[in-house]
C-alpha atoms as a PDB file:
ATOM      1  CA  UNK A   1       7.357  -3.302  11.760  1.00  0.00           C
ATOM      2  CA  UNK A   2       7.152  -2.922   7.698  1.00  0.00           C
ATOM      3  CA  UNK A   3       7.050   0.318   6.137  1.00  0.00           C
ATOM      4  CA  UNK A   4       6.179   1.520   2.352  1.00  0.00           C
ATOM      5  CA  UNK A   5       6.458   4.860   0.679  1.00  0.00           C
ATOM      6  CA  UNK A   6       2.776   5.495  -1.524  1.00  0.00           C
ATOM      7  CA  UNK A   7       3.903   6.656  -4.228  1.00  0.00           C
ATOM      8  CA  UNK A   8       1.304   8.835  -6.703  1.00  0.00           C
ATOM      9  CA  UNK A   9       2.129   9.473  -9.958  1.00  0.00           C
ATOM     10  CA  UNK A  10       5.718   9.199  -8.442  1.00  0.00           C
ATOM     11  CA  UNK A  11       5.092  11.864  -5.687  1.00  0.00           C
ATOM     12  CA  UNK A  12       4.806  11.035  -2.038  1.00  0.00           C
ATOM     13  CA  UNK A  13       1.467  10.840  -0.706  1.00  0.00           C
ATOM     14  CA  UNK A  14       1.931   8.767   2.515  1.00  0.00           C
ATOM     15  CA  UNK A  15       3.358   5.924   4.703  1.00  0.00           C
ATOM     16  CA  UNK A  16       2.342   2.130   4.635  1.00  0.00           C
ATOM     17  CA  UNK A  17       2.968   0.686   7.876  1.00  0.00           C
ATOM     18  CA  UNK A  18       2.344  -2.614   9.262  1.00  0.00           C
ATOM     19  CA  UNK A  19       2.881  -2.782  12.539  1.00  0.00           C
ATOM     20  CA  UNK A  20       4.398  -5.942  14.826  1.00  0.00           C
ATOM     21  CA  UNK A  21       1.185  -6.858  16.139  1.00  0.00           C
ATOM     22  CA  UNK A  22      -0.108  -6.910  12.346  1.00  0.00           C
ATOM     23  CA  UNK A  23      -2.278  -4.104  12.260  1.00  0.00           C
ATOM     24  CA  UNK A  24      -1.814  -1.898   9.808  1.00  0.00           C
ATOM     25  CA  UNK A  25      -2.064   2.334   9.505  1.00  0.00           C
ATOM     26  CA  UNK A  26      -1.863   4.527   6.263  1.00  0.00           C
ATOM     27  CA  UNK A  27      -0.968   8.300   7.057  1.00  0.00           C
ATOM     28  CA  UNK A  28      -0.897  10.983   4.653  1.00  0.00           C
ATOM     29  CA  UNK A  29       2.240  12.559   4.194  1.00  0.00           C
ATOM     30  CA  UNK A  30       2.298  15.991   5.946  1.00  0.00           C
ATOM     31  CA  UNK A  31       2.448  17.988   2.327  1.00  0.00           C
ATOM     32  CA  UNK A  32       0.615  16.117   0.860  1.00  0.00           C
ATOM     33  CA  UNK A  33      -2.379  16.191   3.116  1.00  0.00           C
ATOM     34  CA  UNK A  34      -1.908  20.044   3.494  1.00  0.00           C
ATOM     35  CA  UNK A  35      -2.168  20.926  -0.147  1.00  0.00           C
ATOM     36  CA  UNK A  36      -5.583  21.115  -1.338  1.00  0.00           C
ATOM     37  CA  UNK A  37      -4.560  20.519  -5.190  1.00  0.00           C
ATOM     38  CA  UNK A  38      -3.562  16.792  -4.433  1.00  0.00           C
ATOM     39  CA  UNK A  39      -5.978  14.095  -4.523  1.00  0.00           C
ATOM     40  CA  UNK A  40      -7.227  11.524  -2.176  1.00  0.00           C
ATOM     41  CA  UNK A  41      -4.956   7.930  -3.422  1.00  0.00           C
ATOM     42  CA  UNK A  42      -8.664   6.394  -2.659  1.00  0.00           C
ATOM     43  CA  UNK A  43     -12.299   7.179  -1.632  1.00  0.00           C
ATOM     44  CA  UNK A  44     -11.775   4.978   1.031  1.00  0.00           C
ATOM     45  CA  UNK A  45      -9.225   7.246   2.396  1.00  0.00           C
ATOM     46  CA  UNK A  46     -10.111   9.902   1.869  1.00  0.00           C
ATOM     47  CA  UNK A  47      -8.090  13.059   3.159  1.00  0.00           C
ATOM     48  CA  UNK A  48     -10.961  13.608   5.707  1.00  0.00           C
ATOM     49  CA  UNK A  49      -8.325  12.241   8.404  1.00  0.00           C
ATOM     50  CA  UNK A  50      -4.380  12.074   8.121  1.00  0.00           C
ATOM     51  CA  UNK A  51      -4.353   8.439   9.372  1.00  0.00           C
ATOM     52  CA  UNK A  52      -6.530   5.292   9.124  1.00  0.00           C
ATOM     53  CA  UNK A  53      -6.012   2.433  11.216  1.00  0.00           C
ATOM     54  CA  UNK A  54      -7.138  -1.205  10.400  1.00  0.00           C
ATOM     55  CA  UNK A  55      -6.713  -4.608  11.088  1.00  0.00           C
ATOM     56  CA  UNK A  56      -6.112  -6.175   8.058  1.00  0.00           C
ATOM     57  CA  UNK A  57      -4.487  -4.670   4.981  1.00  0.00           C
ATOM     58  CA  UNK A  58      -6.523  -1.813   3.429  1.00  0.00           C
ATOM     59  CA  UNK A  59      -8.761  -3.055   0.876  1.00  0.00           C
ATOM     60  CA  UNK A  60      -7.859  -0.308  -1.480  1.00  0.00           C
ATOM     61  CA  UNK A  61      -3.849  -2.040  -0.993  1.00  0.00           C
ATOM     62  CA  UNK A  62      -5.800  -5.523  -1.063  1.00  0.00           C
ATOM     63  CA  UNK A  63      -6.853  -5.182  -4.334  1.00  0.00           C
ATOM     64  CA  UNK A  64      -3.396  -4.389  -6.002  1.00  0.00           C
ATOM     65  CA  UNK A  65      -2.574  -8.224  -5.796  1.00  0.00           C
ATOM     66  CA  UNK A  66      -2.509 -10.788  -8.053  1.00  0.00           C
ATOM     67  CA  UNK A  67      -4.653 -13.322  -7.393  1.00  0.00           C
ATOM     68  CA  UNK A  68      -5.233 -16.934  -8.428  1.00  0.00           C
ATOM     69  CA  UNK A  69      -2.256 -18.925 -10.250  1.00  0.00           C
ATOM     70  CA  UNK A  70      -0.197 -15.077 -11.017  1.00  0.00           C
ATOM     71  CA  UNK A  71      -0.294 -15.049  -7.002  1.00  0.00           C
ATOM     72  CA  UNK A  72       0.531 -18.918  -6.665  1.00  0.00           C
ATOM     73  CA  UNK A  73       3.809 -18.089  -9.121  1.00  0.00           C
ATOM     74  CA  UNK A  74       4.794 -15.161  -7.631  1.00  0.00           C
ATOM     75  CA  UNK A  75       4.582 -16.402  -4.105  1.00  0.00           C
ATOM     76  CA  UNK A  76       6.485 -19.656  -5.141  1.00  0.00           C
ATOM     77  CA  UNK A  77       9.221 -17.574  -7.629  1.00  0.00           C
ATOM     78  CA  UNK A  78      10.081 -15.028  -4.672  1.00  0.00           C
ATOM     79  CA  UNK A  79       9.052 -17.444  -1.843  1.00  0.00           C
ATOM     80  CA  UNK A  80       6.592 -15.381  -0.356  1.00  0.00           C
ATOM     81  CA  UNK A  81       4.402 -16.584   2.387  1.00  0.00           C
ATOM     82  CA  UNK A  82       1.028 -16.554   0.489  1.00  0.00           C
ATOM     83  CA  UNK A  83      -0.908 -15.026   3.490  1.00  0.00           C
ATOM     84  CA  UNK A  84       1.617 -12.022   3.641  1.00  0.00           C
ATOM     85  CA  UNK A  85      -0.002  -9.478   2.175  1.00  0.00           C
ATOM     86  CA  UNK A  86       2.257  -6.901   2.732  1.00  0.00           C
ATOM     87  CA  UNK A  87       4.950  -8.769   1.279  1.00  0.00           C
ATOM     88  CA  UNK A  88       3.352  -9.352  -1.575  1.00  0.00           C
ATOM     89  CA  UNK A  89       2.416  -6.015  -1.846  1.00  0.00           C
ATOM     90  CA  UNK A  90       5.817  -4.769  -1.374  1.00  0.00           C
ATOM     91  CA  UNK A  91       6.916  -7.393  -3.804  1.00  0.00           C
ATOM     92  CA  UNK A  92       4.550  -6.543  -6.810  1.00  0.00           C
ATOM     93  CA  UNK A  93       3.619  -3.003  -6.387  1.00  0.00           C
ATOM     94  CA  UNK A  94       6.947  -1.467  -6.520  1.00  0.00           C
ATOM     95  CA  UNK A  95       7.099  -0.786 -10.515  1.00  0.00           C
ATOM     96  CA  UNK A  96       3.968  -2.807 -12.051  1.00  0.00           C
ATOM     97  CA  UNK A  97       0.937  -1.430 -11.026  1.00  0.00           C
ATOM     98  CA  UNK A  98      -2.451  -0.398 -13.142  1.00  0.00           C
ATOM     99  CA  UNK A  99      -2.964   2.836 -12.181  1.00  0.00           C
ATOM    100  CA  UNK A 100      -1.277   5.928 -10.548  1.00  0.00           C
ATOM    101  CA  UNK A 101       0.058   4.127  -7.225  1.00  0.00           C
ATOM    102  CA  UNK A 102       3.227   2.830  -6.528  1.00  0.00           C
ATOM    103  CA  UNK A 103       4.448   1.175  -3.573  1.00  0.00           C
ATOM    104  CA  UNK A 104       7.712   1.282  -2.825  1.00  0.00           C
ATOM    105  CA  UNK A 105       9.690  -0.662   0.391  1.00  0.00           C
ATOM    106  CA  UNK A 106      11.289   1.677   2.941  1.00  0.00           C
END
């Protein structure tokens, strides 16, 4: 099992876990999901529900990659398994990311 800290704007918002079997959940953190001033991190998870459960990472988490040759050097440079996507995401979403989320390794 993996786990991440979602960092928003620098503030906790929930847990990144992947799980042994490779599924993967996203909970709000308790606080976070409780106050009604903070934001869903995505419309695709929304704060409807505390927890989402998938298969596969989240596309929302998906699309904070790089892709094409930026992927191929970074997987190469830091010998990541291109097919982890949680590594990768743990890898390149810890400090440079577009945006207000950060993901930071637990």
């Amino acid at each position: 099992m993996r786990q991440a800290e979602v960092l928003y704007k620098k503030e906790l918002a929930g847990i990144l876990t992947q799980l042994d079997d490779g599924n993967f959940v996203f909970r709000y953190h308790d606080l976070w999901f409780n106050d009604s001033n903070k934001p869903a991190i995505s419309l695709t998870l929304s704060k409807q529900q505390q927890e989402y459960k998938s298969e596969f990472l989240f596309p929302f988490f998906y699309n904070m990659l790089p892709e094409g040759s930026n992927k191929q050097m970074v997987c190469f440079e830091l010998r990541i398994d291109p097919k982890d996507h949680f590594g990768l995401l743990l890898a390149t979403a810890k400090f440079d990311s577009i945006g207000a989320i950060q993901i930071q390794k637990i």
